[in-house]
Protein backbone atom coordinates (compact mmCIF):
# COMPACT_ATOMS: atom_id res chain seq x y z
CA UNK A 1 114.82 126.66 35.71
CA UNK A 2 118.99 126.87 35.85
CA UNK A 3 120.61 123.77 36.67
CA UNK A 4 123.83 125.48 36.09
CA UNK A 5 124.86 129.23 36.10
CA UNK A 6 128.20 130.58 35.83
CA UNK A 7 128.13 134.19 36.54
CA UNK A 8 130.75 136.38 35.72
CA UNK A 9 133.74 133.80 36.00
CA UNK A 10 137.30 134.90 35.44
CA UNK A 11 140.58 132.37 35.83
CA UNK A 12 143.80 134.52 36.49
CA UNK A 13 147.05 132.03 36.77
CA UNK A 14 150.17 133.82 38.09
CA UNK A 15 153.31 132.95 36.24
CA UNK A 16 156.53 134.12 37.98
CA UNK A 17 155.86 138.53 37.98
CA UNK A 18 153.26 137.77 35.54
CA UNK A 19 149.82 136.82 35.53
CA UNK A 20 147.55 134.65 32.76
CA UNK A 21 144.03 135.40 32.29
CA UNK A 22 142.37 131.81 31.06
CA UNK A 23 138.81 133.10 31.04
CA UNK A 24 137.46 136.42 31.85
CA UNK A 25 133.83 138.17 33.04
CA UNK A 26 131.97 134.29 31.26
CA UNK A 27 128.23 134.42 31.74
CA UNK A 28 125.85 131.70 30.78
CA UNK A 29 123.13 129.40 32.22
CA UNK A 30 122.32 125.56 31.24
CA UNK A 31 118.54 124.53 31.82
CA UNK A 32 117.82 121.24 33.34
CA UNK A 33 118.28 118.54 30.53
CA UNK A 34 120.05 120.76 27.90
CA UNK A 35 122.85 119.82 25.74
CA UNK A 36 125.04 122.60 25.38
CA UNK A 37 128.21 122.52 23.54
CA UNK A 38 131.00 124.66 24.52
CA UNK A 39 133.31 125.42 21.01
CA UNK A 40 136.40 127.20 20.68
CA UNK A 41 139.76 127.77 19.26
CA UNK A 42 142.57 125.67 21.48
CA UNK A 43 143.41 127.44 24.77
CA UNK A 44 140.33 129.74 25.08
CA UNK A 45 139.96 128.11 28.36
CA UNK A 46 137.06 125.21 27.48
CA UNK A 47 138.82 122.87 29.50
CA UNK A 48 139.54 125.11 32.43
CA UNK A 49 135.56 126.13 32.24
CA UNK A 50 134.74 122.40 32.71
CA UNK A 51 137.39 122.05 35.77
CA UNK A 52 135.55 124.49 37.28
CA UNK A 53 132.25 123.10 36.85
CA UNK A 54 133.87 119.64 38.07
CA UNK A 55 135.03 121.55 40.66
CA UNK A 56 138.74 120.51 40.91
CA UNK A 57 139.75 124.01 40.43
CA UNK A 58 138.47 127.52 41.50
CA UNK A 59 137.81 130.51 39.67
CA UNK A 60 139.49 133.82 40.78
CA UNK A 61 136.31 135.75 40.59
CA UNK A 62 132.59 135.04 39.83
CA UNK A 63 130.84 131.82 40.43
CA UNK A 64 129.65 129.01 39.65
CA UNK A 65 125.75 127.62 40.80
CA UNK A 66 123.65 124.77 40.74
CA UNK A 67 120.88 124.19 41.68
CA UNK A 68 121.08 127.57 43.38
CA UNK A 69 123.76 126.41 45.60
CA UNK A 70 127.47 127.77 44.79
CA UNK A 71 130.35 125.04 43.60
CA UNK A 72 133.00 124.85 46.21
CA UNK A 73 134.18 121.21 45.01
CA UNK A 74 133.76 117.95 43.63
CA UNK A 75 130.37 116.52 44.12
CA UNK A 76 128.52 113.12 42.93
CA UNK A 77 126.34 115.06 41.01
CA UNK A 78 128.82 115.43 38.25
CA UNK A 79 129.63 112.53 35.89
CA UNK A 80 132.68 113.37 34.13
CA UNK A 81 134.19 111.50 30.83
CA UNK A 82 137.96 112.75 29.39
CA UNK A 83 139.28 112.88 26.34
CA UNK A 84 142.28 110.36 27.48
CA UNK A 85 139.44 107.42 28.54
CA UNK A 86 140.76 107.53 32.45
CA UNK A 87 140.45 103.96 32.81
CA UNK A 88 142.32 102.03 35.55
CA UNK A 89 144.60 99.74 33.55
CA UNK A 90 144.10 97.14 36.50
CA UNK A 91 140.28 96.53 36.07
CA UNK A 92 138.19 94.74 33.89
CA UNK A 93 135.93 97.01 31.75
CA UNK A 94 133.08 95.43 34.30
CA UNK A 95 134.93 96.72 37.27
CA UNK A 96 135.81 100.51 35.92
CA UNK A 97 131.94 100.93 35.40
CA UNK A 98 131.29 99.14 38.98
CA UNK A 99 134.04 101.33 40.33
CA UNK A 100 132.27 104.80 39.63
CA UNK A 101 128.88 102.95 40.55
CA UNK A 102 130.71 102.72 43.75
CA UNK A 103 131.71 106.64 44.50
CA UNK A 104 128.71 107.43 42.91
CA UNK A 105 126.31 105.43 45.18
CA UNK A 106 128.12 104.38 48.32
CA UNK A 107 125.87 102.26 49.58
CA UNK A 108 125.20 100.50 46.87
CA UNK A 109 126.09 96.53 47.47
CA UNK A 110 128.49 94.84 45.31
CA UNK A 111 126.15 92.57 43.37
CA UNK A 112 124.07 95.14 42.46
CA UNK A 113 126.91 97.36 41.70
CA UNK A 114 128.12 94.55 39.12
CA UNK A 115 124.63 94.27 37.47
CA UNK A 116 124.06 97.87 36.74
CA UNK A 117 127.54 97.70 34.84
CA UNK A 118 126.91 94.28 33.07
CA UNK A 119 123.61 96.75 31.97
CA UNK A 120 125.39 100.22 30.73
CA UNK A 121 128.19 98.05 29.24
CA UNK A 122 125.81 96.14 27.42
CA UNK A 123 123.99 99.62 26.31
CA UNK A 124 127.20 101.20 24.93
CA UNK A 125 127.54 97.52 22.82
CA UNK A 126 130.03 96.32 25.38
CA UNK A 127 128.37 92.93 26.79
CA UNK A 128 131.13 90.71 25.33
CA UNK A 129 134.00 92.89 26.24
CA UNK A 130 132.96 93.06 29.94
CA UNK A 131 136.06 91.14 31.40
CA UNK A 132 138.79 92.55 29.14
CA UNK A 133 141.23 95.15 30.51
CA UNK A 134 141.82 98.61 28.78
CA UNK A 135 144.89 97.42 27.40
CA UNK A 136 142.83 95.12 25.38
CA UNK A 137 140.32 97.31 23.78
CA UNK A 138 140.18 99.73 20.84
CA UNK A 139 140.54 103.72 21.66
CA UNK A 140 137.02 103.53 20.76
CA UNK A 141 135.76 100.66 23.44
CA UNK A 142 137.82 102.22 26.06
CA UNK A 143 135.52 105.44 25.55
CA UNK A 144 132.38 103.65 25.33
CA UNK A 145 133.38 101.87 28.64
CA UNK A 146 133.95 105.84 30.17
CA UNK A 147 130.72 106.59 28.86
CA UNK A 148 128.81 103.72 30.23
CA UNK A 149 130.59 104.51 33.47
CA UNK A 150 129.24 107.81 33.72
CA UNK A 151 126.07 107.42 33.17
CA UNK A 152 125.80 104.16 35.33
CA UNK A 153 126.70 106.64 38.48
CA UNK A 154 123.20 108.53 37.35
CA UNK A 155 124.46 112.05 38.08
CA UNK A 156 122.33 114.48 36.92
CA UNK A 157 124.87 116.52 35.20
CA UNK A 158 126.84 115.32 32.65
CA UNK A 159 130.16 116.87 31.85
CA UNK A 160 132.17 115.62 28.58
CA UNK A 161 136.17 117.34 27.70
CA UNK A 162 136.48 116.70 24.02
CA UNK A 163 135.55 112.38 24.81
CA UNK A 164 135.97 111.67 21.09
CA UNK A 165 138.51 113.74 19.51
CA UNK A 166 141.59 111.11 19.77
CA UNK A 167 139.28 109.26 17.88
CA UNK A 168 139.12 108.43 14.68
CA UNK A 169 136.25 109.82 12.49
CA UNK A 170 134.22 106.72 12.03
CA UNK A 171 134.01 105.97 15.41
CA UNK A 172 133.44 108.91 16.35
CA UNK A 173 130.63 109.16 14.32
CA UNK A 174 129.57 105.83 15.93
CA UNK A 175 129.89 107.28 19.52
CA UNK A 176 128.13 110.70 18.86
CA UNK A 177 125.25 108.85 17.77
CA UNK A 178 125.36 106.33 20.67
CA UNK A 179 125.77 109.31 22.88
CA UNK A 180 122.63 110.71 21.70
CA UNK A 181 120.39 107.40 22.08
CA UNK A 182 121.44 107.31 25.26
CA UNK A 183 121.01 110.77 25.90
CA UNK A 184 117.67 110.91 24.45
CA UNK A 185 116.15 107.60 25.82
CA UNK A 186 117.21 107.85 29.33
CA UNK A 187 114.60 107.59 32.18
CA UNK A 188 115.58 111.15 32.94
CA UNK A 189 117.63 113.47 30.27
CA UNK A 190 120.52 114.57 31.54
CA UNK A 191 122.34 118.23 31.57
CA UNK A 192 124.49 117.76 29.28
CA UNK A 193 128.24 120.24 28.92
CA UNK A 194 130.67 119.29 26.01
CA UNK A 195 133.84 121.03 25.31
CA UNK A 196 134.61 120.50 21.56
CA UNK A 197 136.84 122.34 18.67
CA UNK A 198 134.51 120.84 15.76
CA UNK A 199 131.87 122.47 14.55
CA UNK A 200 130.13 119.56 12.47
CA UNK A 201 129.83 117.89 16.34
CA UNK A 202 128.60 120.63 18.31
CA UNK A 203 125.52 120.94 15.32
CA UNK A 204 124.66 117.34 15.41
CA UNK A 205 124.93 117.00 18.97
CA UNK A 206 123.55 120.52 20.77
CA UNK A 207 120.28 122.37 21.84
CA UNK A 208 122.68 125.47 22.14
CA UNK A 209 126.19 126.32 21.24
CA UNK A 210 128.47 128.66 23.61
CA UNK A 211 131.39 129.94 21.18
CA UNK A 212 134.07 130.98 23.10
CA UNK A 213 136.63 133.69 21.85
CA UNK A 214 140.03 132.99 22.26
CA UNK A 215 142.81 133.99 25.22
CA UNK A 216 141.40 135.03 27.13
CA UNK A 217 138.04 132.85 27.17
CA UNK A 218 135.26 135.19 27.00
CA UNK A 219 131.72 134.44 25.59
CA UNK A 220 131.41 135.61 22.11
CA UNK A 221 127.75 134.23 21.37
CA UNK A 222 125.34 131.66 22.72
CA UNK A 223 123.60 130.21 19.63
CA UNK A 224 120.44 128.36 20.44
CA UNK A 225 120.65 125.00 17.64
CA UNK A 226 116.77 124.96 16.75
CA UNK A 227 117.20 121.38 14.08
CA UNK A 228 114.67 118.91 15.50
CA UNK A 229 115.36 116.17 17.10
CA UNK A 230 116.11 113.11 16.57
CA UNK A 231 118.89 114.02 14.16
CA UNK A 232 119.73 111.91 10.91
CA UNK A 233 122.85 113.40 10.02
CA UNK A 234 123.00 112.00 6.61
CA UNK A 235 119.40 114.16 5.67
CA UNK A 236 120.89 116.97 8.13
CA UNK A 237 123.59 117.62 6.45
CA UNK A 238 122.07 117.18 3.10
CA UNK A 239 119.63 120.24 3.64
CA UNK A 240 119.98 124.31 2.45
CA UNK A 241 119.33 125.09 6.16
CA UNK A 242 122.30 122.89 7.70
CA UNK A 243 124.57 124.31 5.44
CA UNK A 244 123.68 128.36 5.86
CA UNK A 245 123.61 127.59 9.32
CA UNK A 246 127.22 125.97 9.66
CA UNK A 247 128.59 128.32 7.35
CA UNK A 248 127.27 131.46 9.90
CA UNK A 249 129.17 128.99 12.59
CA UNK A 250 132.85 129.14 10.95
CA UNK A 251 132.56 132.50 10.33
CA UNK A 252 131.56 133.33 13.83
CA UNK A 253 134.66 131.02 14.92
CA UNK A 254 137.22 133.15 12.57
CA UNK A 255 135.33 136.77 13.82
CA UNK A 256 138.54 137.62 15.62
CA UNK A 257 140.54 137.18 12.27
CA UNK A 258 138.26 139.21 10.58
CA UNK A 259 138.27 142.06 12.85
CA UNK A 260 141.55 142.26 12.91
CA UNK A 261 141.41 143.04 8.90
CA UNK A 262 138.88 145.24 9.59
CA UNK A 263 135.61 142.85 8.86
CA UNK A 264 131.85 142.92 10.00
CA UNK A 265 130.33 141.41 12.37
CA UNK A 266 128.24 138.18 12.17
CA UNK A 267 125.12 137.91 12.18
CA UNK A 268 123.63 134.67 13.56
């Protein structure tokens, strides 16, 4: 079954007498507990597909479902971690988690509320860091402390804009695979959205890639990712199959560039 289904979205922005078209006529669906990457060139409208999905913004036409019910806001079934951390500078890394415990669960009690963060913060290697304040952690910490905050409020969807690209590439690295022990070992799997550029992430971290085409955002291919799980990207990446595979992948992501010097399609 669907736990989300966008049908026929399009985002129109007016701009003085003219209009913008962010994304037009996008289709897709996300089963219950998928992992489905979202890739594109910059401003093909990832991050406007995710607001919608958040449901901070509205689209123009189409809709958005889940569960079978349509998205008309913001909802505590959506766990949401941004590129830019989005950590209050005036709590503790304990309280941030404890904090979206709180709108999360409302009638959670405060003791409890610290305990389940003393627990996700000491998943996402945290325990020791639990009383520092943002200012005093690492670009990477901070996002581990967003991530253990998001999946301390036990949504069941789980929606991710680009969390680790102002990071740098070990820790990334470091987070993708954290991300996916978490993801993986969790009493119940999460659905999983994640808007990246990178094509070496999406592989490593997806059960299927939606490759968007650029402005306006329109869905080029959906590309189930069939490598079984768990990953070890050091033998992944090592193999014929990985290789052919992401190779198919950048040429899908330059098609447009290709058509316009009179290429052939991709097959993938």
């Amino acid at each position: 079954m669907d736990k989300i289904r966008i049908e026929n979205l399009t985002v129109e922005y007016a701009e003085k007498r003219h209009s913008f078209k962010a994304l037009e006529d996008v289709s897709f669906s996300v089963a219950a507990g998928e992992f489905v990457c979202i890739i594109g060139s910059s401003g093909c409208g990832k991050s406007t597909l995710l607001s919608i999905l958040e449901g901070i913004n509205l689209p123009t036409s189409g809709r958005v479902l889940i569960d079978g019910e349509p998205v008309t806001g913001t909802g505590t079934d959506r766990g949401v971690v941004f590129q830019n951390y989005s950590l209050f500078p005036w709590m503790t890394a304990r309280k941030n988690v404890a904090f979206g415990i709180k709108q999360a669960k409302r009638d959670t009690k405060k003791a409890e509320r610290l305990s389940q963060a003393d627990e996700f913060l000491d998943k996402v290697g945290l325990a020791d860091f639990k009383d520092k304040y943002p200012s005093q952690l690492s670009g990477g910490m901070q996002q581990r402390v967003a991530i253990a905050r998001a999946l301390a409020m036990d949504t069941d969807i789980l929606l991710m804009d680009e969390p680790f690209g102002a990071i740098d590439a070990k820790n990334r690295t470091i987070l993708q695979e954290l991300l996916l022990e978490l993801w993986e070992n969790g009493d119940t799997k999460k659905t999983v959205v994640f808007v990246t550029h990178d094509i070496d992430e999406a592989i490593f971290l997806a059960d299927k890639i939606v490759m968007m085409t650029p402005t306006p955002g329109r869905v080029l291919k959906e590309i189930p990712v069939t490598f079984s799980r768990p990953r070890n990207r050091t033998e992944l990446v090592q193999t014929r199959e990985y290789n052919a595979f992401r190779n198919k992948l950048i040429s899908l992501f330059y098609a447009d560039i290709v058509d316009r010097i009179g290429g052939n399609e991709v097959a993938i």
